[in-house]
PDB file of N, CA and C in Angstrom:
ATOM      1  N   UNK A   1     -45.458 127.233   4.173  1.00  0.00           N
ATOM      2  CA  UNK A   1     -46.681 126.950   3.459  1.00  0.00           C
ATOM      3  C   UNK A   1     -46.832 127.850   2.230  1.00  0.00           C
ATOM      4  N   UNK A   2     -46.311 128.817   2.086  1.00  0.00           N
ATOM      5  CA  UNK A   2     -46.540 130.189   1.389  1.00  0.00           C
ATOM      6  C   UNK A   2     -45.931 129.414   0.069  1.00  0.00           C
ATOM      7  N   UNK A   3     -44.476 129.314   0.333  1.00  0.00           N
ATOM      8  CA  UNK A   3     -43.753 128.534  -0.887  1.00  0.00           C
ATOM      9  C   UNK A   3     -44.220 127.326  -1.308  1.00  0.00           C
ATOM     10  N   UNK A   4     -45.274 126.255  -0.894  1.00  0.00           N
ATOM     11  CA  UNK A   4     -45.555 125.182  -1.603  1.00  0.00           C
ATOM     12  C   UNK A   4     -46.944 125.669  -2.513  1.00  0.00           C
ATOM     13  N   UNK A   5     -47.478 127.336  -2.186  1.00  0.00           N
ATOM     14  CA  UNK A   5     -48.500 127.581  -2.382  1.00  0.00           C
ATOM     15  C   UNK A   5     -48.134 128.517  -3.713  1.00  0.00           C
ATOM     16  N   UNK A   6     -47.112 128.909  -3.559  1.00  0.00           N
ATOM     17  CA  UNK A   6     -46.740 129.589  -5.306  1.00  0.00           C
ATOM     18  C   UNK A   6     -46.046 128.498  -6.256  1.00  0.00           C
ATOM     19  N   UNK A   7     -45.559 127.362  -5.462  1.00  0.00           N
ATOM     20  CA  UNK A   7     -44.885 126.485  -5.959  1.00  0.00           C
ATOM     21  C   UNK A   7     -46.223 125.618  -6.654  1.00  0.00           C
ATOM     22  N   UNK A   8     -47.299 125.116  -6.214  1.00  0.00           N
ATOM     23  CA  UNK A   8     -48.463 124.682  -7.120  1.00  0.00           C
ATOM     24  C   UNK A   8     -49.012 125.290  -7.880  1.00  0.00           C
ATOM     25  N   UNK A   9     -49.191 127.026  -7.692  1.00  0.00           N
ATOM     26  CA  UNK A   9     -49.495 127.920  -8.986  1.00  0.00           C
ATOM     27  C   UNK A   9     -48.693 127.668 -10.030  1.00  0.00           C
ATOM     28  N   UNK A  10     -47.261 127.836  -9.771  1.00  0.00           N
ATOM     29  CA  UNK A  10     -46.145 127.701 -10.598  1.00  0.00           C
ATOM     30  C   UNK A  10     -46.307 126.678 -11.195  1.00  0.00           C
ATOM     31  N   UNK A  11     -46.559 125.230 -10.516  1.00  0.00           N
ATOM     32  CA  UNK A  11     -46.609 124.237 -11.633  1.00  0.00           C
ATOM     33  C   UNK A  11     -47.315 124.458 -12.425  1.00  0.00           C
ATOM     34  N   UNK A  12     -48.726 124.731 -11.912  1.00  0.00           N
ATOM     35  CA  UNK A  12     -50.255 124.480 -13.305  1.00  0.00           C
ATOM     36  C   UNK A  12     -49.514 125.746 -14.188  1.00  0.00           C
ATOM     37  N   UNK A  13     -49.013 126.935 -13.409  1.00  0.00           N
ATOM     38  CA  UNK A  13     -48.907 128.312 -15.164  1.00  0.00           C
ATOM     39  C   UNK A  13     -47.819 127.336 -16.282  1.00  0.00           C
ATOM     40  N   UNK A  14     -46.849 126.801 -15.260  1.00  0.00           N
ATOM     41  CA  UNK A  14     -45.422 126.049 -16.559  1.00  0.00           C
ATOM     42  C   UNK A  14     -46.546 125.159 -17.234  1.00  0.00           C
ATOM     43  N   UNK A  15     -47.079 124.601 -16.858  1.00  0.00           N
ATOM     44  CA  UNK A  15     -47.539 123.310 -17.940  1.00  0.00           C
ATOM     45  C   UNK A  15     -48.971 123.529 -18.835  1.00  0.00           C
ATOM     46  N   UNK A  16     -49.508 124.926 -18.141  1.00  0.00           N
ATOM     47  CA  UNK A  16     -50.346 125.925 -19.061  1.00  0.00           C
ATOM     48  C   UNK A  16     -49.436 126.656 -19.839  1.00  0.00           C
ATOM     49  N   UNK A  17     -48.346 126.914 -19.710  1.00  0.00           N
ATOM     50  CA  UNK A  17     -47.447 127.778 -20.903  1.00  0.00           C
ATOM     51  C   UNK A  17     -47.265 126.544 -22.148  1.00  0.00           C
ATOM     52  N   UNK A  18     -46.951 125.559 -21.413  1.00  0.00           N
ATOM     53  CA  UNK A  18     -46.359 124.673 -22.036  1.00  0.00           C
ATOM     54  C   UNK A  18     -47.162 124.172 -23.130  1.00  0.00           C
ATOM     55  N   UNK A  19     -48.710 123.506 -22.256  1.00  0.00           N
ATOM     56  CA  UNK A  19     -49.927 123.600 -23.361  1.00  0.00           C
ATOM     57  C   UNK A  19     -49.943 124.414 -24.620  1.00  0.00           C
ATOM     58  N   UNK A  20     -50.039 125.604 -24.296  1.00  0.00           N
ATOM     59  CA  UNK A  20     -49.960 127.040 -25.081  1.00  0.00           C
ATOM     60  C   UNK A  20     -49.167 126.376 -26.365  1.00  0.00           C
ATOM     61  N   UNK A  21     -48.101 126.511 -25.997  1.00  0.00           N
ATOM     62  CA  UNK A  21     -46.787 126.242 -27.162  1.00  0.00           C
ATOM     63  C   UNK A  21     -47.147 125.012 -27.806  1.00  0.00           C
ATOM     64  N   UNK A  22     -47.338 124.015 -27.413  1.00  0.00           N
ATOM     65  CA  UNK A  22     -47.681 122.243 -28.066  1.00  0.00           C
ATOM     66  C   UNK A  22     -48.531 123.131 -28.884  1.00  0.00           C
ATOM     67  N   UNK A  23     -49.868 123.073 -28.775  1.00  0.00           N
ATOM     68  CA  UNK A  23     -51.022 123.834 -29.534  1.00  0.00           C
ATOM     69  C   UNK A  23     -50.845 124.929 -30.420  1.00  0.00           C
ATOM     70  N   UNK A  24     -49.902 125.928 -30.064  1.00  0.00           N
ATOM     71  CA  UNK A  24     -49.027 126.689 -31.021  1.00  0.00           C
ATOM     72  C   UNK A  24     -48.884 125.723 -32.242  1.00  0.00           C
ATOM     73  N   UNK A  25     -48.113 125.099 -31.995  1.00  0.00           N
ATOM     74  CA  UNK A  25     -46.700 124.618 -32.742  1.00  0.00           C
ATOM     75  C   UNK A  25     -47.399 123.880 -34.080  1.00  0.00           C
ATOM     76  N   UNK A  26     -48.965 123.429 -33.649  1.00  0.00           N
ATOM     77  CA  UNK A  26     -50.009 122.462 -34.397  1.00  0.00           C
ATOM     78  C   UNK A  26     -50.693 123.245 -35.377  1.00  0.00           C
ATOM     79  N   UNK A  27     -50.870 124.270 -35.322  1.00  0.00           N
ATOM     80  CA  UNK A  27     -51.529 124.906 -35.792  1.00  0.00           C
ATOM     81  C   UNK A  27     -50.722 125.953 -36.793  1.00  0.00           C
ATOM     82  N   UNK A  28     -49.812 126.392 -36.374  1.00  0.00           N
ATOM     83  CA  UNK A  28     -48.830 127.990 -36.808  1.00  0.00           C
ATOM     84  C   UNK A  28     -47.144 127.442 -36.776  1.00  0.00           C
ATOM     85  N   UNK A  29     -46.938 127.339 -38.157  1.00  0.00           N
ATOM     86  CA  UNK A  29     -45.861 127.050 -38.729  1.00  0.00           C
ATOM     87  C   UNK A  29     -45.543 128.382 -39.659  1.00  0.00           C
ATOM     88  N   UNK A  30     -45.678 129.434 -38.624  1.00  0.00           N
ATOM     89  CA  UNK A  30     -44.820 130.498 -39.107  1.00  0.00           C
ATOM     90  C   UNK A  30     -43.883 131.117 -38.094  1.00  0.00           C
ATOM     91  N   UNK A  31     -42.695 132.410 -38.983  1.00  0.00           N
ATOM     92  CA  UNK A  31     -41.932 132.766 -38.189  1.00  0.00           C
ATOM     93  C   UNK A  31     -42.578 133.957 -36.768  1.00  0.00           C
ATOM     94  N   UNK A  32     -43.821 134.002 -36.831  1.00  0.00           N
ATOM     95  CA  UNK A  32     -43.628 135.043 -35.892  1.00  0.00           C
ATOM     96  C   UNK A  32     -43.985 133.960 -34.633  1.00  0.00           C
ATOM     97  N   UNK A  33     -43.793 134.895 -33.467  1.00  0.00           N
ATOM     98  CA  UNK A  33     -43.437 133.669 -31.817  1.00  0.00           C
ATOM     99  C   UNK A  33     -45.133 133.928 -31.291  1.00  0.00           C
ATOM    100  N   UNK A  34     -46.083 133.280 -32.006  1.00  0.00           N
ATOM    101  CA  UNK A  34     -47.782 133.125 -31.599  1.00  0.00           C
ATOM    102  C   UNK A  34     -47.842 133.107 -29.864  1.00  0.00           C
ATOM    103  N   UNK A  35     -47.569 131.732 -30.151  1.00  0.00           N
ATOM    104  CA  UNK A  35     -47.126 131.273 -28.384  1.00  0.00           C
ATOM    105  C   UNK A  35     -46.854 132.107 -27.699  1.00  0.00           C
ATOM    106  N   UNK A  36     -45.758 133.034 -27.500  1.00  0.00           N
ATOM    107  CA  UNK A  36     -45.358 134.064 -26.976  1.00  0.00           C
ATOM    108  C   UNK A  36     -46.300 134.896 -26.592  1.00  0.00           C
ATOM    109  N   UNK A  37     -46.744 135.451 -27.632  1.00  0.00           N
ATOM    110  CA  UNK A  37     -47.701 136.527 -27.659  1.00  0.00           C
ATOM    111  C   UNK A  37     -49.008 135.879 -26.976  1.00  0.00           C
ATOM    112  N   UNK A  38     -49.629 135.048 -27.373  1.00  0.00           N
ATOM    113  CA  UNK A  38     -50.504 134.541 -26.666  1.00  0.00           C
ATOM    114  C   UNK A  38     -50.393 134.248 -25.130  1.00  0.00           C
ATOM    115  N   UNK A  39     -49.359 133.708 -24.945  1.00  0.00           N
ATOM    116  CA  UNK A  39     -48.905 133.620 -23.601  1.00  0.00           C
ATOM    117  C   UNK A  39     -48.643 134.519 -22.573  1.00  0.00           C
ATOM    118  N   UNK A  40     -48.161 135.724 -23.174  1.00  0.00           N
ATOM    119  CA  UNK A  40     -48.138 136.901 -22.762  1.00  0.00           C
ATOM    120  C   UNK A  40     -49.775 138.051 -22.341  1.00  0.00           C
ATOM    121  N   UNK A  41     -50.172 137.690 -23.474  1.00  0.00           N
ATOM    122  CA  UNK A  41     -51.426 138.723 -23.613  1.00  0.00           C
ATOM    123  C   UNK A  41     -52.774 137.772 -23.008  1.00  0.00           C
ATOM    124  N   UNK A  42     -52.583 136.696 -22.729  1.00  0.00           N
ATOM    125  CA  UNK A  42     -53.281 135.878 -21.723  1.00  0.00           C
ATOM    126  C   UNK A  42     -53.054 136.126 -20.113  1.00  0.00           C
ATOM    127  N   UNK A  43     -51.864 136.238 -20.326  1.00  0.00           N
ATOM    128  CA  UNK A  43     -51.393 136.432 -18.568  1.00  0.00           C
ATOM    129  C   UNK A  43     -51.687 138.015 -18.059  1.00  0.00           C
ATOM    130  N   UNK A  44     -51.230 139.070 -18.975  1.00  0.00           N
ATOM    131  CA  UNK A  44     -51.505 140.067 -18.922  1.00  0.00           C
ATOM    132  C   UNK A  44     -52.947 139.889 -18.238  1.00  0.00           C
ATOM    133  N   UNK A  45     -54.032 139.604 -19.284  1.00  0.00           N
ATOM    134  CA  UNK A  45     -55.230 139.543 -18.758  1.00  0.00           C
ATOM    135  C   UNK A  45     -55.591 138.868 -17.717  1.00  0.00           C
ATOM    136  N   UNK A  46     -54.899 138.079 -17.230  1.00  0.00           N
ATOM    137  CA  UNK A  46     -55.442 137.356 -16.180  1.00  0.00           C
ATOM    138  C   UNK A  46     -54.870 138.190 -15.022  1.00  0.00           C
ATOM    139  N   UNK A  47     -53.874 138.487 -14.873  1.00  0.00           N
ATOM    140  CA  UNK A  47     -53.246 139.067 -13.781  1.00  0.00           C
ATOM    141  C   UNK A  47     -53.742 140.331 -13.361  1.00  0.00           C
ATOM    142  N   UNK A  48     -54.479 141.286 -14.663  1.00  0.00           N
ATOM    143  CA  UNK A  48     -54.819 142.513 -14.787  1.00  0.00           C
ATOM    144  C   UNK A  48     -56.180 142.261 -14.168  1.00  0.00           C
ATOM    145  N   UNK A  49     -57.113 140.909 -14.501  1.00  0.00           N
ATOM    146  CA  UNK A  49     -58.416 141.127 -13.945  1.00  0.00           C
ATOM    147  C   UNK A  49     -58.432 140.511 -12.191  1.00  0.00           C
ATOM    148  N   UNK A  50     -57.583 139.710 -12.193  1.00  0.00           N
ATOM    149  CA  UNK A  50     -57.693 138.963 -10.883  1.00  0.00           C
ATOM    150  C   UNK A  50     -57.258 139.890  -9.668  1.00  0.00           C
ATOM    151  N   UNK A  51     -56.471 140.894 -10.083  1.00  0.00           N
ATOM    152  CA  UNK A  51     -55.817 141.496  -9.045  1.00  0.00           C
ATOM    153  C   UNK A  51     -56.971 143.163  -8.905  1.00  0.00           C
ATOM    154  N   UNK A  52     -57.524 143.417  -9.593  1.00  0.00           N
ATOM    155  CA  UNK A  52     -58.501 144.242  -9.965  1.00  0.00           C
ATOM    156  C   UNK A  52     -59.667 143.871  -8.989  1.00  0.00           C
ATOM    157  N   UNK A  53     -60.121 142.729  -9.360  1.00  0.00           N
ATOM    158  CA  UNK A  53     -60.947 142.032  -8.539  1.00  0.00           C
ATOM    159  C   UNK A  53     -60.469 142.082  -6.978  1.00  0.00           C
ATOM    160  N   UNK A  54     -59.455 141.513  -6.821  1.00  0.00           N
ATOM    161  CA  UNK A  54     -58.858 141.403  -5.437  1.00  0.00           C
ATOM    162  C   UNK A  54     -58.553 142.498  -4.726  1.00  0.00           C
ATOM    163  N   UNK A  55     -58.075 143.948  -5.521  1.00  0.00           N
ATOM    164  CA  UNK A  55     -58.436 144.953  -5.218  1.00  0.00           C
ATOM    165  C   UNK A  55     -59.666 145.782  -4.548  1.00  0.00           C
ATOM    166  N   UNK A  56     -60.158 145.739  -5.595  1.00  0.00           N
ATOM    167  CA  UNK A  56     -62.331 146.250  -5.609  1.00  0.00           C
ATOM    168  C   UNK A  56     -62.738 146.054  -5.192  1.00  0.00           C
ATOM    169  N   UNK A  57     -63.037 144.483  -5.776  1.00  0.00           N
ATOM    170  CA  UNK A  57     -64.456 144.287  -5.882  1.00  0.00           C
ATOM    171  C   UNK A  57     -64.750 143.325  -4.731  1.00  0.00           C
ATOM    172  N   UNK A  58     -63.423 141.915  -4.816  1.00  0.00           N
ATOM    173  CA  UNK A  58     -64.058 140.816  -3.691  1.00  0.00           C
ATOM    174  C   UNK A  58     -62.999 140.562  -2.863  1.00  0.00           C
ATOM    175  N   UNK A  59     -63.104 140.321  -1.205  1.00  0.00           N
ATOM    176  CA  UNK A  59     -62.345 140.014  -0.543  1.00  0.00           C
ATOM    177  C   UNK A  59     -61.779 138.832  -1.152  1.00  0.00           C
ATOM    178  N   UNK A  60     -60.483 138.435  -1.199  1.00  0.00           N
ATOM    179  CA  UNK A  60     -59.441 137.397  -1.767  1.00  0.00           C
ATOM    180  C   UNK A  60     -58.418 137.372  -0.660  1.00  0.00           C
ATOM    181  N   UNK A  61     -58.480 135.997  -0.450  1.00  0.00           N
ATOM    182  CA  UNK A  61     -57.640 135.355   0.428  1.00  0.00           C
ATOM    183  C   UNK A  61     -56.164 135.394  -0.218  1.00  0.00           C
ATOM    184  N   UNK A  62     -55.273 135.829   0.785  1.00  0.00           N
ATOM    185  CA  UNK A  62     -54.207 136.386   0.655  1.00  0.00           C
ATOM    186  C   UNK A  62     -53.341 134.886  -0.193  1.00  0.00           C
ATOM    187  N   UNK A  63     -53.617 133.899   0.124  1.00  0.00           N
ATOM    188  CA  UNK A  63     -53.179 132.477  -0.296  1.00  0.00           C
ATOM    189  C   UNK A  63     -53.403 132.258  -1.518  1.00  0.00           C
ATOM    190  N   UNK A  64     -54.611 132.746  -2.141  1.00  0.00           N
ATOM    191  CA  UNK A  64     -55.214 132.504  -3.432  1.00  0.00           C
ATOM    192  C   UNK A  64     -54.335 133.794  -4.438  1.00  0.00           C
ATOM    193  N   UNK A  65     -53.762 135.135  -3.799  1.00  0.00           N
ATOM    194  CA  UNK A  65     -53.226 135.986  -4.362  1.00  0.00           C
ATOM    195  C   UNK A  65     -52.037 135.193  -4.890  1.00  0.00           C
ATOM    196  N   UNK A  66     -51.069 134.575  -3.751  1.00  0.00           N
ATOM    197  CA  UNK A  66     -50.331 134.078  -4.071  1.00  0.00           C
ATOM    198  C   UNK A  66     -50.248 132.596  -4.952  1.00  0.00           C
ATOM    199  N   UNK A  67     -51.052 132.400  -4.878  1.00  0.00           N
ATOM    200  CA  UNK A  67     -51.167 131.259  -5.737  1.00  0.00           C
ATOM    201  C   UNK A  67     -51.360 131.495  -7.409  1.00  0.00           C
ATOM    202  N   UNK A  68     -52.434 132.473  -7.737  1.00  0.00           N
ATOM    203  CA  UNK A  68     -52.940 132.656  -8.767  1.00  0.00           C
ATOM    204  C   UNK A  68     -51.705 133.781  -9.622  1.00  0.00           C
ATOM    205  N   UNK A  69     -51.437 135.240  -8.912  1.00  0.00           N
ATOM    206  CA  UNK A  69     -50.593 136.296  -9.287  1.00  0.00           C
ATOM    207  C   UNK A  69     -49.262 135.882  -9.549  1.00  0.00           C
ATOM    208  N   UNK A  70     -48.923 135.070  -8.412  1.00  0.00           N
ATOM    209  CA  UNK A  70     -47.290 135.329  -8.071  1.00  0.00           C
ATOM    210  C   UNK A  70     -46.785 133.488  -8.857  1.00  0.00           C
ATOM    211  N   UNK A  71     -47.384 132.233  -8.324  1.00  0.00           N
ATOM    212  CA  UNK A  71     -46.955 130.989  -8.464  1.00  0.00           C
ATOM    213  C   UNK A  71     -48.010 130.837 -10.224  1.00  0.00           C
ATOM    214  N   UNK A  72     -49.135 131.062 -10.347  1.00  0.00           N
ATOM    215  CA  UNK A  72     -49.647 130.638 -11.728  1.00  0.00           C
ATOM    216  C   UNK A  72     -49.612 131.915 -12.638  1.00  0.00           C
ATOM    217  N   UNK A  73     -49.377 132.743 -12.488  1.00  0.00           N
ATOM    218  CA  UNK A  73     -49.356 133.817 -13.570  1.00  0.00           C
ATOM    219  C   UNK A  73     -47.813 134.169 -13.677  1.00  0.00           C
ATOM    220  N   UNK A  74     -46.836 134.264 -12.730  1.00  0.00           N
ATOM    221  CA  UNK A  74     -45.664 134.106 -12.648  1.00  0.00           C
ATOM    222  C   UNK A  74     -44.693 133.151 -13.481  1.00  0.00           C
ATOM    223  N   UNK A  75     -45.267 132.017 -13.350  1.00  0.00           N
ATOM    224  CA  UNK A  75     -44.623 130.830 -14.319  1.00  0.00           C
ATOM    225  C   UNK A  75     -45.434 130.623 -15.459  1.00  0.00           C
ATOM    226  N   UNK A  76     -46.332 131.245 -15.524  1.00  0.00           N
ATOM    227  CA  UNK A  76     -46.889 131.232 -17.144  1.00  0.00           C
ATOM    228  C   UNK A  76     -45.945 132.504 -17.947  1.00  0.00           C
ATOM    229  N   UNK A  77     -45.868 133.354 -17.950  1.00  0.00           N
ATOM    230  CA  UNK A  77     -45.732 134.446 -18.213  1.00  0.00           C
ATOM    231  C   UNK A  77     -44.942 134.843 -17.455  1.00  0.00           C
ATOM    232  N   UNK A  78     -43.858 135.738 -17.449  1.00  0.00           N
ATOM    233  CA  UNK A  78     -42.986 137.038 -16.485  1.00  0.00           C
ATOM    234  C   UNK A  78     -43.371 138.481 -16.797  1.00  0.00           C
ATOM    235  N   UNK A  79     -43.407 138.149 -18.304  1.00  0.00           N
ATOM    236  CA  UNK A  79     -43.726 139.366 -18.828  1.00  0.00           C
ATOM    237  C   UNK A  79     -45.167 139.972 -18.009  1.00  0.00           C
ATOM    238  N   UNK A  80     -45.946 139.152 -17.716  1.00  0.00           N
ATOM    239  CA  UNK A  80     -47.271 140.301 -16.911  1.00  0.00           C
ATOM    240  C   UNK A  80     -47.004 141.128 -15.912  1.00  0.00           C
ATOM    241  N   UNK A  81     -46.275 139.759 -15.131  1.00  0.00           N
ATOM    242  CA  UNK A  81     -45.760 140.178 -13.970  1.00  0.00           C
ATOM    243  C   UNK A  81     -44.819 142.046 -13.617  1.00  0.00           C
ATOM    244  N   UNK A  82     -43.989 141.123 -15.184  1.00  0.00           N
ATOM    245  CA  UNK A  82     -43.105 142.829 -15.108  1.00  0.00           C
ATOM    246  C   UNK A  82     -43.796 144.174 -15.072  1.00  0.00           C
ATOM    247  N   UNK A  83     -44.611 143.815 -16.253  1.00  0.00           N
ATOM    248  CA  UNK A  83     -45.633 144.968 -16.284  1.00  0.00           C
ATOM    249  C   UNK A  83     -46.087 145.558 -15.241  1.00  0.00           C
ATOM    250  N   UNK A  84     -46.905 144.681 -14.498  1.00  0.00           N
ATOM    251  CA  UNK A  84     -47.900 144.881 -12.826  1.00  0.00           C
ATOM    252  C   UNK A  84     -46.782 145.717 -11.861  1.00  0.00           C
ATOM    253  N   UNK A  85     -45.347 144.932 -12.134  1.00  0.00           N
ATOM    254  CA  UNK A  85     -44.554 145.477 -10.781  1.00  0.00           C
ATOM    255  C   UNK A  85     -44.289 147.021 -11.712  1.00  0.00           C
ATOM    256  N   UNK A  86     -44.217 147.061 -12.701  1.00  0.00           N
ATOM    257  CA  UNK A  86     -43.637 148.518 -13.062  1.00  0.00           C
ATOM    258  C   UNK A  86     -44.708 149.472 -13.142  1.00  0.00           C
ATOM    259  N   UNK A  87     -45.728 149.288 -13.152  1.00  0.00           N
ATOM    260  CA  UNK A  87     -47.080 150.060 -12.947  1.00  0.00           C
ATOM    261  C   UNK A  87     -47.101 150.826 -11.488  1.00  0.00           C
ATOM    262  N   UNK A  88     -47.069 149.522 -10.829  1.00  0.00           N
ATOM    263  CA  UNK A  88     -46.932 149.522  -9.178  1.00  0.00           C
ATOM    264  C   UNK A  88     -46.413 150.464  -8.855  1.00  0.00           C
ATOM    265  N   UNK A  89     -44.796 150.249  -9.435  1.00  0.00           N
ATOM    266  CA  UNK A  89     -43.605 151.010  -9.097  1.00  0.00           C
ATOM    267  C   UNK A  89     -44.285 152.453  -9.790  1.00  0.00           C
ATOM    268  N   UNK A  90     -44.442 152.560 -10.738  1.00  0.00           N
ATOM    269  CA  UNK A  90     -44.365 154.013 -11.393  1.00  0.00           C
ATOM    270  C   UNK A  90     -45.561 155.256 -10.689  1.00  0.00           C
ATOM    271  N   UNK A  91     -46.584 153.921 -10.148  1.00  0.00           N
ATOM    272  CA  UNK A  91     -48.271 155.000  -9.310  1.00  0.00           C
ATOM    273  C   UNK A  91     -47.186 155.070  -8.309  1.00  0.00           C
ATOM    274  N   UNK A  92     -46.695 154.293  -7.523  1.00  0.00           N
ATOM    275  CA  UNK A  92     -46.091 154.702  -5.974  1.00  0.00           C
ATOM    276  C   UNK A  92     -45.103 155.988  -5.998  1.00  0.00           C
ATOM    277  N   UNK A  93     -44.716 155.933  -7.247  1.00  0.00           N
ATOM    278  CA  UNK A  93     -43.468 156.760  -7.496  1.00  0.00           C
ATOM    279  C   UNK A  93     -41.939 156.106  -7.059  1.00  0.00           C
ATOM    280  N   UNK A  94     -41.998 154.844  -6.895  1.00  0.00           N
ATOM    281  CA  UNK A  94     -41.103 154.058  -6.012  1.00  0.00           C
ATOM    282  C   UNK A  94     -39.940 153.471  -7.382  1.00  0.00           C
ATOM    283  N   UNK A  95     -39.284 154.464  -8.540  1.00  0.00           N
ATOM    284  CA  UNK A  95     -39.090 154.075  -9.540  1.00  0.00           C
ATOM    285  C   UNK A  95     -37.374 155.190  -9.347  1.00  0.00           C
ATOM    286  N   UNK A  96     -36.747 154.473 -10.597  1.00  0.00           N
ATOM    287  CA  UNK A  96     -35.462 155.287 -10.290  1.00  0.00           C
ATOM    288  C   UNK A  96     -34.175 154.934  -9.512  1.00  0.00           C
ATOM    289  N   UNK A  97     -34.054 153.649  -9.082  1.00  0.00           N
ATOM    290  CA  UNK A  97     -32.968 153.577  -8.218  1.00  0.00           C
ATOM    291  C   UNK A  97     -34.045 153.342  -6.591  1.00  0.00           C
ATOM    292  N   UNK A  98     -34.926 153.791  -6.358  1.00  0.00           N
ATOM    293  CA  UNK A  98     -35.356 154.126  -5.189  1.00  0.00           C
ATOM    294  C   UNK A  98     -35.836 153.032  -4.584  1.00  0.00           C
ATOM    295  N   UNK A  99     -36.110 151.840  -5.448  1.00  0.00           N
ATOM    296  CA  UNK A  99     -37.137 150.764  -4.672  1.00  0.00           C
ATOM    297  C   UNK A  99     -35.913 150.113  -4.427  1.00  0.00           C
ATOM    298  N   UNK A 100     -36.529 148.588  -3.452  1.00  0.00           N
ATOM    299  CA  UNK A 100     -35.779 147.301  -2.996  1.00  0.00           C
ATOM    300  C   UNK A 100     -35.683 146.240  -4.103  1.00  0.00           C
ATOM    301  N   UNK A 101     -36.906 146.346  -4.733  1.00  0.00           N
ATOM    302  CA  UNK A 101     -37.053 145.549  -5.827  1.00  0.00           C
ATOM    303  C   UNK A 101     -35.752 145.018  -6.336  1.00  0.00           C
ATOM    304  N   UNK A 102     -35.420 143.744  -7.030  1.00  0.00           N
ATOM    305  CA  UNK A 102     -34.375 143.308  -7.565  1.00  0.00           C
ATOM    306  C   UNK A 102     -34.739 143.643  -9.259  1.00  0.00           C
TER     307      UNK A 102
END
């Protein structure tokens, strides 16, 4: 169940990235990568407040973590993701060779 549950996050972030870029592409006919950045600094934020929240402030169903963090912020973006796990890694001290992490 877990995997059809990051696997539906995953769809809506790909075809919210995807949005992103179409709408890019309409607007910004220049060389720098908008999309990108937008895509990036969107996910950032989303991942940064949702998991904050899920932290703190409100009990969050472990299903909705995975759905929202890992399957819709995951396939929108990697780049947030990377961020979050290297944060993770760097407060735990779990950095260096030392983690399981791939």
């Amino acid at each position: 169940m877990r995997y059809l549950i990051v696997g539906a996050g995953g769809f809506i972030g790909a075809v919210a990235r995807y949005a992103v870029g179409v709408w890019c592409e309409m607007f910004w006919q220049r060389d720098f990568p908008l999309a990108t950045f937008l895509v990036n600094v969107t996910g950032c934020f989303i991942l940064g407040l949702f998991l904050t929240l899920a932290a703190e402030r409100l009990p969050v169903d472990p299903r909705l973590r995975l759905f929202i963090a890992t399957g819709f912020v995951g396939a929108y973006t990697t780049f947030s993701t990377f961020e979050y796990e290297t944060q993770r890694l760097t407060s735990t001290g779990a950095f260096g060779g030392q983690s399981s992490m791939c």
